[in-house]
C-alpha atoms as a PDB file:
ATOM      1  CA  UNK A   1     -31.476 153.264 -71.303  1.00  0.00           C
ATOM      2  CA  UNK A   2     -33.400 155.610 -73.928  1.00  0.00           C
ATOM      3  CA  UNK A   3     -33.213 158.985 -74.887  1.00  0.00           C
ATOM      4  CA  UNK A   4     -36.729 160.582 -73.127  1.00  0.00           C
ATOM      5  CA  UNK A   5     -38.094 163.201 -74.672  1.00  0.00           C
ATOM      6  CA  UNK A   6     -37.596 165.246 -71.754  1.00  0.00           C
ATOM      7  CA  UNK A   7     -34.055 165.251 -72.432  1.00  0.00           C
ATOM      8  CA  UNK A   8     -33.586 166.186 -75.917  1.00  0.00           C
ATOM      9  CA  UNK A   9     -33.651 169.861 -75.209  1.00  0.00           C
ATOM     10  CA  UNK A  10     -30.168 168.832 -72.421  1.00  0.00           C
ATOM     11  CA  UNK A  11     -29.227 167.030 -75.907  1.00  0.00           C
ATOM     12  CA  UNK A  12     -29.505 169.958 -78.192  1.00  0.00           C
ATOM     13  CA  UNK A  13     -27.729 172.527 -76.053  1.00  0.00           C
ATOM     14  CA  UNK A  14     -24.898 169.815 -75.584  1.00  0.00           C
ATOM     15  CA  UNK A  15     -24.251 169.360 -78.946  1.00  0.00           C
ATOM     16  CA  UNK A  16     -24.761 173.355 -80.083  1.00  0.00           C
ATOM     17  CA  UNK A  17     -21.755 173.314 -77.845  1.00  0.00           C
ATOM     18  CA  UNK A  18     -19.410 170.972 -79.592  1.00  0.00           C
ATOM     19  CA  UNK A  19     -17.344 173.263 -81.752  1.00  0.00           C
ATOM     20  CA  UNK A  20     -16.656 175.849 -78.107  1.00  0.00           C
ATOM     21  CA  UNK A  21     -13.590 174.701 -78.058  1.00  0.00           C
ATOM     22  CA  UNK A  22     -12.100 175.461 -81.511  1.00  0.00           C
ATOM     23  CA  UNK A  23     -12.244 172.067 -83.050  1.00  0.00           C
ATOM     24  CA  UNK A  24     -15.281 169.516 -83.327  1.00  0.00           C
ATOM     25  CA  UNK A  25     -16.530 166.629 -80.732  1.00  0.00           C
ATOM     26  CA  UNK A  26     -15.931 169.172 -78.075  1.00  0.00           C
ATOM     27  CA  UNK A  27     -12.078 169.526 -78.285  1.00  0.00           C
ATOM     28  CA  UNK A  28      -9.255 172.338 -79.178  1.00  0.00           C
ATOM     29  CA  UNK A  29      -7.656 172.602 -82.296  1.00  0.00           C
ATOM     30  CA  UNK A  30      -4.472 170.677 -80.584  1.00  0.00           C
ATOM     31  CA  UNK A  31      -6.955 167.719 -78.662  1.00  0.00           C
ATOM     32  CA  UNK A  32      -6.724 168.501 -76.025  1.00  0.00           C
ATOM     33  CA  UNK A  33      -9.679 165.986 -74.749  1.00  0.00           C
ATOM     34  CA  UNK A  34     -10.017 167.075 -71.244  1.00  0.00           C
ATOM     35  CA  UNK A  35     -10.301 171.570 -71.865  1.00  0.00           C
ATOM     36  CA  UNK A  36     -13.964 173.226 -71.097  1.00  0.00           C
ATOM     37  CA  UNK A  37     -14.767 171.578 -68.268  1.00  0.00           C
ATOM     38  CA  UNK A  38     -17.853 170.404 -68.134  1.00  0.00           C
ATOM     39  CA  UNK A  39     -18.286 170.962 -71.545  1.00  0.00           C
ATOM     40  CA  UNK A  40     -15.089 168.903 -72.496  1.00  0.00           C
ATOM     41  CA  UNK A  41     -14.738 165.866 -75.079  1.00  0.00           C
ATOM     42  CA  UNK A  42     -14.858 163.010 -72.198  1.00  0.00           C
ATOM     43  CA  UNK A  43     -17.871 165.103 -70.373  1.00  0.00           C
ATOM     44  CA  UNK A  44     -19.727 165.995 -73.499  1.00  0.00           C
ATOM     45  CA  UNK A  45     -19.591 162.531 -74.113  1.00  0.00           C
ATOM     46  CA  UNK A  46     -20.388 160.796 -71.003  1.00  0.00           C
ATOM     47  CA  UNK A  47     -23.641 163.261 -70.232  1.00  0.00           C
ATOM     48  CA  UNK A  48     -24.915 162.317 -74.257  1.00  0.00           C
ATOM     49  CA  UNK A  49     -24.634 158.613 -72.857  1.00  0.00           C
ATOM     50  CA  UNK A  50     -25.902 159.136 -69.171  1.00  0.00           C
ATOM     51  CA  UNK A  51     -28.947 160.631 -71.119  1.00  0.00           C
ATOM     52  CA  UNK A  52     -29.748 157.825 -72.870  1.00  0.00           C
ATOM     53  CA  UNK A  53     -27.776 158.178 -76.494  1.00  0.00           C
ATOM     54  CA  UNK A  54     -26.473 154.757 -77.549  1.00  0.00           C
ATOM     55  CA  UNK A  55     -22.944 154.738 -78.550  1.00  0.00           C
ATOM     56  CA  UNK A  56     -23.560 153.441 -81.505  1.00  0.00           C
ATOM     57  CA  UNK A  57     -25.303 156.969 -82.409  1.00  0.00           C
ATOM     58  CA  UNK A  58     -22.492 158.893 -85.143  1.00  0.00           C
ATOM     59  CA  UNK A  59     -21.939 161.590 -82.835  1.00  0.00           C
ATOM     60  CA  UNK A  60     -20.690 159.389 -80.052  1.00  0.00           C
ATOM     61  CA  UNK A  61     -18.835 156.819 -82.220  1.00  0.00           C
ATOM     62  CA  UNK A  62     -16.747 159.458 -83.825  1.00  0.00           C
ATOM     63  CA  UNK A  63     -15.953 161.054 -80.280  1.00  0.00           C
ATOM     64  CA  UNK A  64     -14.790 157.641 -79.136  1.00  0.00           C
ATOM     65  CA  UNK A  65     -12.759 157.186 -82.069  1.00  0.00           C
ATOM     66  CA  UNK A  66     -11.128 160.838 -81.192  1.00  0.00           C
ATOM     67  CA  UNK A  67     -10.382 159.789 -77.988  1.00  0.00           C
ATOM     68  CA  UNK A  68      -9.083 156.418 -78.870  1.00  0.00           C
ATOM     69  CA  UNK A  69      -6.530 158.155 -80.986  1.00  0.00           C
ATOM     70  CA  UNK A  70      -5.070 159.021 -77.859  1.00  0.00           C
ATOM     71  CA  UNK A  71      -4.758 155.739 -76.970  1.00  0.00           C
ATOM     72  CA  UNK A  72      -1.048 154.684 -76.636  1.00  0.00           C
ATOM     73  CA  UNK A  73       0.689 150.809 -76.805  1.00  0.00           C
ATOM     74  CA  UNK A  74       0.874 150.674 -73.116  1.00  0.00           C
ATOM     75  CA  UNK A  75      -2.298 151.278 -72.734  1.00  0.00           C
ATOM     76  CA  UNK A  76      -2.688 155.008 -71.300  1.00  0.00           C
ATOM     77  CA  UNK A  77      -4.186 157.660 -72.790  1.00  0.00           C
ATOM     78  CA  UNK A  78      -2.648 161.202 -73.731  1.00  0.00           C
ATOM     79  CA  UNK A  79      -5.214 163.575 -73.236  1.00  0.00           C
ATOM     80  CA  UNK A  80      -3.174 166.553 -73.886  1.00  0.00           C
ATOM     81  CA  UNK A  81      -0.644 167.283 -76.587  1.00  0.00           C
ATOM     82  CA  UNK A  82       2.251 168.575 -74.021  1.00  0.00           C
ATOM     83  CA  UNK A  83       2.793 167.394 -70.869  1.00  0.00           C
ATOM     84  CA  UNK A  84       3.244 164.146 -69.115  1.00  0.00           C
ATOM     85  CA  UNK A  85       0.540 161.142 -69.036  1.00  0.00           C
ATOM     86  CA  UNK A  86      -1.454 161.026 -65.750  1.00  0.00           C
ATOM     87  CA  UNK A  87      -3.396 157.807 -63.786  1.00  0.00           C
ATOM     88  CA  UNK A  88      -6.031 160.162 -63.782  1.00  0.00           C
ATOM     89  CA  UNK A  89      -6.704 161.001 -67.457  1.00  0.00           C
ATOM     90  CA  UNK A  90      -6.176 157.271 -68.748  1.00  0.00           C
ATOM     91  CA  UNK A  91      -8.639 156.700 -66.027  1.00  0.00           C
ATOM     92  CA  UNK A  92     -10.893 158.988 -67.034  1.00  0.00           C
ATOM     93  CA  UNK A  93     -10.912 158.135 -70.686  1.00  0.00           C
ATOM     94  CA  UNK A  94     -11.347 154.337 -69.945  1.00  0.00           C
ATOM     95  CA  UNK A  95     -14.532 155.141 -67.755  1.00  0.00           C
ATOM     96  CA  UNK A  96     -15.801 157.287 -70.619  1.00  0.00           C
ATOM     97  CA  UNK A  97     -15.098 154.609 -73.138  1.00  0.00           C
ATOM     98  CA  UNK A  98     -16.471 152.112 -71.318  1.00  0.00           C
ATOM     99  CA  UNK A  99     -19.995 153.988 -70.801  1.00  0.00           C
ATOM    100  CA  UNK A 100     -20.241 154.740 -74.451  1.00  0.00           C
ATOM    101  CA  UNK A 101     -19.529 150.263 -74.850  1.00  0.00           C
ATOM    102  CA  UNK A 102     -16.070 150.143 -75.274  1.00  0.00           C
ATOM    103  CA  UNK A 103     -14.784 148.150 -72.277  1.00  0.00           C
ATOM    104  CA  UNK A 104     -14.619 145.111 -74.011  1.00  0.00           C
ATOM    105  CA  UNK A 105     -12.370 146.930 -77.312  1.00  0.00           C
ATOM    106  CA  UNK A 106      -8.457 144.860 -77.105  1.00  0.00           C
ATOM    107  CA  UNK A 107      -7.069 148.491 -76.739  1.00  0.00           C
ATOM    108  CA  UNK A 108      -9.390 149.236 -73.235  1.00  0.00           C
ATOM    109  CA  UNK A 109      -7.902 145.598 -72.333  1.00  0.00           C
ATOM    110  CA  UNK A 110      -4.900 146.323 -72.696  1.00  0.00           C
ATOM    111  CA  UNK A 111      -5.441 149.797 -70.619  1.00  0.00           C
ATOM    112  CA  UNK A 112      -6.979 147.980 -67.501  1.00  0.00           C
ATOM    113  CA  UNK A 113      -3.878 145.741 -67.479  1.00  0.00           C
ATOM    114  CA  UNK A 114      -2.055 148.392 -67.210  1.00  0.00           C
ATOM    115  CA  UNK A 115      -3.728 150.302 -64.671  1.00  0.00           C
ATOM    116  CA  UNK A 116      -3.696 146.774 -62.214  1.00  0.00           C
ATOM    117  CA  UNK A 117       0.091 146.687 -63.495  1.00  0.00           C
ATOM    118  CA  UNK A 118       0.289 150.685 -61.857  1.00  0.00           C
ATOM    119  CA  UNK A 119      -2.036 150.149 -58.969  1.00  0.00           C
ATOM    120  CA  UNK A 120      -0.428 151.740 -55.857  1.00  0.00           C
ATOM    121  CA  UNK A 121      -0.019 149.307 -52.329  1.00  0.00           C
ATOM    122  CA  UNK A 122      -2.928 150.751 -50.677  1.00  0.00           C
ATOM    123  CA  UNK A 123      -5.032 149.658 -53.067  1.00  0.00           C
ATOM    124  CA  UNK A 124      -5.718 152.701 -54.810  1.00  0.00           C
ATOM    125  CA  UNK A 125      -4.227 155.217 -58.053  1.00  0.00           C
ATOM    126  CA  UNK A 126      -2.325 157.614 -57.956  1.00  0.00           C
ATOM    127  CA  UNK A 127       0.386 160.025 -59.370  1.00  0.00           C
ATOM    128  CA  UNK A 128       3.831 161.609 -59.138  1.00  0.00           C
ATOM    129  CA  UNK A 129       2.384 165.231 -59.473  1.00  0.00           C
ATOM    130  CA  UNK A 130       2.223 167.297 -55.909  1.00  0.00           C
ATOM    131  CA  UNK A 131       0.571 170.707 -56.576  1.00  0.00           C
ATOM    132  CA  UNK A 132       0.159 171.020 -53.120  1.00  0.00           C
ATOM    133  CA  UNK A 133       3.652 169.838 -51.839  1.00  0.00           C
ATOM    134  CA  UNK A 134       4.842 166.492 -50.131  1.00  0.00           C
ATOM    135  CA  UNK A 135       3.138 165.545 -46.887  1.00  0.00           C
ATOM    136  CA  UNK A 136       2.372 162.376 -44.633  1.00  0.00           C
ATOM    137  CA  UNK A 137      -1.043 162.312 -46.993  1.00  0.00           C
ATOM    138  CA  UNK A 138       0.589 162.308 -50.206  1.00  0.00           C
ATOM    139  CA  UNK A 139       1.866 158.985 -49.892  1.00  0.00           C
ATOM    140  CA  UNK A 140      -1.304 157.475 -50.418  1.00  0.00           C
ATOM    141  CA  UNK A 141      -3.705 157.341 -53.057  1.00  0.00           C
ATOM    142  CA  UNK A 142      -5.910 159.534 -54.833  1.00  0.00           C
ATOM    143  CA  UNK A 143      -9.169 158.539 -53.710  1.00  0.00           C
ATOM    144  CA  UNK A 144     -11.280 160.582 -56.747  1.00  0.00           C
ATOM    145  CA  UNK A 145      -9.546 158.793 -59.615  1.00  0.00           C
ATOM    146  CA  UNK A 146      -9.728 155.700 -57.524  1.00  0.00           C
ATOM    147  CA  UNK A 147     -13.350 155.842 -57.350  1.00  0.00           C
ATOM    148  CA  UNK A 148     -13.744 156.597 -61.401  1.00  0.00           C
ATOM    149  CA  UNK A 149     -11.496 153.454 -61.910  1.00  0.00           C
ATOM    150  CA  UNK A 150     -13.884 151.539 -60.611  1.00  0.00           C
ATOM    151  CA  UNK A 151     -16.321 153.061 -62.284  1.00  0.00           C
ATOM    152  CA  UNK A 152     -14.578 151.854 -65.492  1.00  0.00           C
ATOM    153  CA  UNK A 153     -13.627 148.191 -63.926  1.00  0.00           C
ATOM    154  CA  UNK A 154     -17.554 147.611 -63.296  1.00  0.00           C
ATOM    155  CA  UNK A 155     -18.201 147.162 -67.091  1.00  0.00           C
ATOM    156  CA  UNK A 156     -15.393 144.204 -67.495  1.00  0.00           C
ATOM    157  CA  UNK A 157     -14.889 140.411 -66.215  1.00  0.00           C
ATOM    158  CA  UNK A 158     -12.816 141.812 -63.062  1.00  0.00           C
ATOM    159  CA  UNK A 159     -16.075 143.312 -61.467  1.00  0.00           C
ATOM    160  CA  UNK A 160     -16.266 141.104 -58.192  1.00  0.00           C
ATOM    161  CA  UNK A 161     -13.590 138.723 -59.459  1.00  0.00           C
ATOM    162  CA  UNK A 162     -10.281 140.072 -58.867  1.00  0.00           C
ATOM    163  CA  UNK A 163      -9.084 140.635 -55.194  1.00  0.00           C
ATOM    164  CA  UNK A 164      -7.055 143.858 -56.733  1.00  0.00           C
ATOM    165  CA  UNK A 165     -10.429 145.532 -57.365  1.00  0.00           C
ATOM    166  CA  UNK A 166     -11.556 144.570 -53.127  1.00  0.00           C
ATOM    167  CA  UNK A 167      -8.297 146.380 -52.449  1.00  0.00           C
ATOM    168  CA  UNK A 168      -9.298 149.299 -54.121  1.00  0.00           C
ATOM    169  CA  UNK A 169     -13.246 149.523 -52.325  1.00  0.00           C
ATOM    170  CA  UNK A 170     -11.151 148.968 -49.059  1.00  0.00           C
ATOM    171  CA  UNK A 171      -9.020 151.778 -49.603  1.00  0.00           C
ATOM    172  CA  UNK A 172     -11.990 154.001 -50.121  1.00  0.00           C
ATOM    173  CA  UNK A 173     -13.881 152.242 -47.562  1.00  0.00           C
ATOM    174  CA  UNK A 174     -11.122 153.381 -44.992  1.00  0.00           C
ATOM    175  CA  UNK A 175     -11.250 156.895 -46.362  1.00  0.00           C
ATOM    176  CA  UNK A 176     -15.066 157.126 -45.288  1.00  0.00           C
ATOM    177  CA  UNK A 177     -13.622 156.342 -41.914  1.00  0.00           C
ATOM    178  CA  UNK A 178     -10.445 159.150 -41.674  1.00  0.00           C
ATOM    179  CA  UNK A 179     -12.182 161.299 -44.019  1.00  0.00           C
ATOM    180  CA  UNK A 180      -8.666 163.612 -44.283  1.00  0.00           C
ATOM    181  CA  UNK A 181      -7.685 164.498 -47.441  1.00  0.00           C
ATOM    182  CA  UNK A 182      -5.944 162.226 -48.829  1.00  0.00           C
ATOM    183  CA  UNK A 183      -2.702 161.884 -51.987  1.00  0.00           C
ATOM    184  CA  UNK A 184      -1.195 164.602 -53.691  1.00  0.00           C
ATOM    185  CA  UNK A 185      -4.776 165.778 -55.027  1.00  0.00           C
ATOM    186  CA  UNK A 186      -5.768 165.711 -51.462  1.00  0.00           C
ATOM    187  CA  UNK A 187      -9.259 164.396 -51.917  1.00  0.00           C
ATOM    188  CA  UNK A 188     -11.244 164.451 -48.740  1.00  0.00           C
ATOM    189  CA  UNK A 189     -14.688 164.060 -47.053  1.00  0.00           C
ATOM    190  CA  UNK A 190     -16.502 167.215 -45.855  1.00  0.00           C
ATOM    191  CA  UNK A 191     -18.781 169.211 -46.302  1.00  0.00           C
ATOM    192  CA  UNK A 192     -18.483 169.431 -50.372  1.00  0.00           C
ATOM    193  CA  UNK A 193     -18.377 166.005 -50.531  1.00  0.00           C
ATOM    194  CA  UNK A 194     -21.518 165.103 -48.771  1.00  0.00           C
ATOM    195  CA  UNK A 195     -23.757 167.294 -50.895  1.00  0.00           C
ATOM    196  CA  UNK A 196     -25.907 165.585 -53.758  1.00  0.00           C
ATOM    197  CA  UNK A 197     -23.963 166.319 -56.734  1.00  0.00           C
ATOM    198  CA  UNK A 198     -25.138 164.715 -60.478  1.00  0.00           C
ATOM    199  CA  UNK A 199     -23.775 164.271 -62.679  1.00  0.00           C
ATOM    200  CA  UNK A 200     -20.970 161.935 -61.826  1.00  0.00           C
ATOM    201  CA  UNK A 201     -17.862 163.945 -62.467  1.00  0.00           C
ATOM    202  CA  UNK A 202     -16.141 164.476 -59.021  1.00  0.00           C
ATOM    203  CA  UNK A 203     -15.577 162.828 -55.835  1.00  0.00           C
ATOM    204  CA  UNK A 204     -19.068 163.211 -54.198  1.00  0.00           C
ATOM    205  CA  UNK A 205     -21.230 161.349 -51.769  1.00  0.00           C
ATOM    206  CA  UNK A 206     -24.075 159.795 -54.387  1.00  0.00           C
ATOM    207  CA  UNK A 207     -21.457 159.007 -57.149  1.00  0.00           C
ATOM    208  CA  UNK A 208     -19.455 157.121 -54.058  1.00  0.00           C
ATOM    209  CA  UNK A 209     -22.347 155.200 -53.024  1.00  0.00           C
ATOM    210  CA  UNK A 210     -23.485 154.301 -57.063  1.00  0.00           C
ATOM    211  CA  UNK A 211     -20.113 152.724 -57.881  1.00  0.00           C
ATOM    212  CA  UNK A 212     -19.413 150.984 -54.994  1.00  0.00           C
ATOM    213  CA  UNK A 213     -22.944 149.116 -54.857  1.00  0.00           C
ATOM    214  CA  UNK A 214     -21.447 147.148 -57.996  1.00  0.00           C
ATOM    215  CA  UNK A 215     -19.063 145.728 -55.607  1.00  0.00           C
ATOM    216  CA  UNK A 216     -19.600 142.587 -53.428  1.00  0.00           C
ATOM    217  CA  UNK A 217     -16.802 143.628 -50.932  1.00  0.00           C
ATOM    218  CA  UNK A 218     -18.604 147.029 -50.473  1.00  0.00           C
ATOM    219  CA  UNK A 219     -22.281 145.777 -50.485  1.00  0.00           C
ATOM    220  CA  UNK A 220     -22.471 144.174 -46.897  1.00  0.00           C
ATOM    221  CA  UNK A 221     -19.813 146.925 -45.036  1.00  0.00           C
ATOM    222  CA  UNK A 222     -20.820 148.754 -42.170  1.00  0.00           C
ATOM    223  CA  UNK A 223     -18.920 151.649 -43.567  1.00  0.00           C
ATOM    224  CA  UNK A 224     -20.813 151.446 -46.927  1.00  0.00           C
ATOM    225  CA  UNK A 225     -23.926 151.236 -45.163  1.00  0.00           C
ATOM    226  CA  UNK A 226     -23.425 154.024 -43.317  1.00  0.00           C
ATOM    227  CA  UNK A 227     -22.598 156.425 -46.242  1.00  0.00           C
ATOM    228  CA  UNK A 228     -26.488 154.767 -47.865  1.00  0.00           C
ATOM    229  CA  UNK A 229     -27.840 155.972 -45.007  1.00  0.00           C
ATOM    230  CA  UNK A 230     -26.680 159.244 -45.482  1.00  0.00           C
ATOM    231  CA  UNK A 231     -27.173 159.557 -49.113  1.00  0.00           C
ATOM    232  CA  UNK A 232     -31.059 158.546 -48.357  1.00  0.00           C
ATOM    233  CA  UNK A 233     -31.348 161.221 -45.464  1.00  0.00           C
ATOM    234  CA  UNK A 234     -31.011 163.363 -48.297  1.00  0.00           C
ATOM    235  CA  UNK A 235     -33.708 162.564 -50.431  1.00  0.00           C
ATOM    236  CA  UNK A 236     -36.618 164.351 -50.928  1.00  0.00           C
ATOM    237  CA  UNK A 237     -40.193 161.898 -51.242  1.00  0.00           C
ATOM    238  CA  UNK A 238     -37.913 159.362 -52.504  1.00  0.00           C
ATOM    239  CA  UNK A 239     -36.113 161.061 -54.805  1.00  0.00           C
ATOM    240  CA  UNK A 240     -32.756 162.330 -55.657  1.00  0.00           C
ATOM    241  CA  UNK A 241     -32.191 166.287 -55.251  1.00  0.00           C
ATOM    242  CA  UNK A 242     -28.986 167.766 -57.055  1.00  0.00           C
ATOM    243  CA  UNK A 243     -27.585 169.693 -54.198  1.00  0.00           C
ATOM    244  CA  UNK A 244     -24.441 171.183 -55.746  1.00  0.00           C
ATOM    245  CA  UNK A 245     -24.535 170.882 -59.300  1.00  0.00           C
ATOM    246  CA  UNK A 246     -21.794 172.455 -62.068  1.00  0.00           C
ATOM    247  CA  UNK A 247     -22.573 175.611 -61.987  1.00  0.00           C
ATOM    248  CA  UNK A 248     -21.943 175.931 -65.807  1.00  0.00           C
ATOM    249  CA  UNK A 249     -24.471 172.861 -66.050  1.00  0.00           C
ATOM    250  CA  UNK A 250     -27.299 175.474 -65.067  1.00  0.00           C
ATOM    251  CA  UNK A 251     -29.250 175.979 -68.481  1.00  0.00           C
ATOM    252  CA  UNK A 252     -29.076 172.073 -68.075  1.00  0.00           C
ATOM    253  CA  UNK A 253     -33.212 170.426 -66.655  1.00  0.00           C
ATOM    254  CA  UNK A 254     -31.503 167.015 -65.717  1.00  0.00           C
ATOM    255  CA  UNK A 255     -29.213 168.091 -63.409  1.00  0.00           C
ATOM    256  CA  UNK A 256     -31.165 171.798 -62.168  1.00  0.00           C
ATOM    257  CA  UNK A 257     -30.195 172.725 -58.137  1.00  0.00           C
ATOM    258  CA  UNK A 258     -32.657 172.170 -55.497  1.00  0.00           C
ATOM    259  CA  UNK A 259     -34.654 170.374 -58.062  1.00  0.00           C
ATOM    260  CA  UNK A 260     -35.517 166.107 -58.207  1.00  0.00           C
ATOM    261  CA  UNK A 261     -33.629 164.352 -60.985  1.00  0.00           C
ATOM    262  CA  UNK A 262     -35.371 162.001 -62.177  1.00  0.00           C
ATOM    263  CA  UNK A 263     -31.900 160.256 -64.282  1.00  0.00           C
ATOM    264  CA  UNK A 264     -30.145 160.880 -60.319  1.00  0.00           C
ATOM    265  CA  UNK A 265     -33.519 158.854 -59.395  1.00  0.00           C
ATOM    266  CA  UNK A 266     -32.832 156.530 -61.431  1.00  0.00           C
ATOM    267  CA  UNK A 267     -29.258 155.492 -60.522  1.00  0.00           C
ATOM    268  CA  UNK A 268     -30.366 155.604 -56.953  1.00  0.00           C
ATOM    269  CA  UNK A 269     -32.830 153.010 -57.867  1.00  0.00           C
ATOM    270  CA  UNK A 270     -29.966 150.680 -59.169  1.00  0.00           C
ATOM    271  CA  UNK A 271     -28.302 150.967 -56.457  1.00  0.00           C
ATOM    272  CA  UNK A 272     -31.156 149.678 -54.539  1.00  0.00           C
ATOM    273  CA  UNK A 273     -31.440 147.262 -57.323  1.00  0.00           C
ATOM    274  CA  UNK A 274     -27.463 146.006 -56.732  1.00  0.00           C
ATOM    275  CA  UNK A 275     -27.989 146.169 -53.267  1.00  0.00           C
ATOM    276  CA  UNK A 276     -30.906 143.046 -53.820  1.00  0.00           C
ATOM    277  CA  UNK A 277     -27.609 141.237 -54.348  1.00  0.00           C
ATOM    278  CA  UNK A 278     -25.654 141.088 -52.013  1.00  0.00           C
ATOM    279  CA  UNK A 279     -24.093 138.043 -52.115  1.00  0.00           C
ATOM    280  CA  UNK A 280     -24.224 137.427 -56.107  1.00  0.00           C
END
């Protein structure tokens, strides 16, 4: 993927934005990687490569090397200088690392060994952190960070190879069934979820459907199936509308509410494009 000429003007206002936070690459004067949503380090970084910059680029090969200092030996990732280490932000910085071309660096092995090692028995991630108190539906996973892990397990040699991974799509391939909110983040599946939302940053209906077309056990599930057929009723002369965008994405043309996306048209394409394989 290229950078279009269409784009460079997303580009620009991106990068006019990377000292916001206090410090450069999008980040505080403390790193903390994850502050200014959308316009945070792993975001900033993740749109710049959704748009077509190649890792390789300066700009995006220092940020990766800022957010690989937060690597630790284990293999998570501290985001933030205080606090404890979530599933959710080594998950998060592994999927970002491994769309800028970093999936196959010994430190991001060594993080998705870890994350099988922390994988919860539904099949899912998940933490020790209830904001919203202890229920029946904390007990199981988060499915939002579940579906980002995947996201980051697509780029390596487990993708359709390790059954842990088929545990995972089942998990969220139940949760398109209950549809309840489910773990201590309580992630569920209304009417928030089901609008078009680009780009991929939270537990939405298109970015469901993208991820899980990389996976074999998804591909040829009625469940699956169903949730492409809603994603196309959506459409709009075949192509992908941006139904509930960031609002702070706004001055943004790539991801513009009401309006075709023509990257969002594109990653509905490879999804067709996985689904030609169903059995590979």
């Amino acid at each position: 993927m290229t950078i279009k000429k269409q784009y460079q003007s997303d580009i620009d206002k991106i990068m006019v934005k990377r000292y916001d936070n206090g410090d450069d690459y999008w980040t505080t004067s403390d790193r903390r990687l994850i502050k200014g949503s959308p316009f945070s380090t792993l975001n900033c970084a993740y749109m710049l490569s959704e748009m077509g910059m190649d890792g390789s680029e300066p700009v995006l090969k220092e940020t990766a090397d800022l957010i690989l200092s937060s690597w630790r030996e284990d293999g998570r990732f501290k985001l933030t200088p205080q606090g404890a280490i979530y599933p959710c932000h080594t998950i998060n910085a592994a999927r970002t690392l491994s769309h800028l071309g970093y999936s196959s660096d010994c430190r991001l092995k060594k993080t998705f060994e870890h994350l099988l090692e922390i994988q919860h028995s539904d099949g899912g991630w998940r933490c020790n952190k209830f904001s919203f108190g202890r229920g029946p539906e904390t007990e199981f996973s988060n499915p939002g960070p579940t579906l980002a892990a995947l996201d980051a397990f697509r780029f390596t040699h487990y993708l359709n190879s390790a059954e842990a991974l088929d545990r995972a799509v089942e998990f969220l391939l139940e949760h398109w069934e209950t549809r309840i909110p489910l773990g201590p983040c309580h992630y569920g599946i209304g009417t928030l979820f089901m609008q078009v939302t680009y780009p991929f940053f939270s537990y939405n209906l298109f970015f469901y459907v993208y991820v899980l077309s990389f996976y074999n056990r998804a591909k040829k599930d009625g469940r699956y199936l169903e949730a492409l057929g809603v994603l196309q009723s959506r459409l709009k002369s075949g192509s992908i509308v941006v139904e509930r965008p960031n609002q702070k994405l706004a001055g943004l043309t790539f991801c513009k509410k009401g309006e075709p996306s023509d990257l969002g048209t594109e990653r509905y394409h490879e999804i067709l494009k996985n689904l030609e394989h169903k059995y590979d």
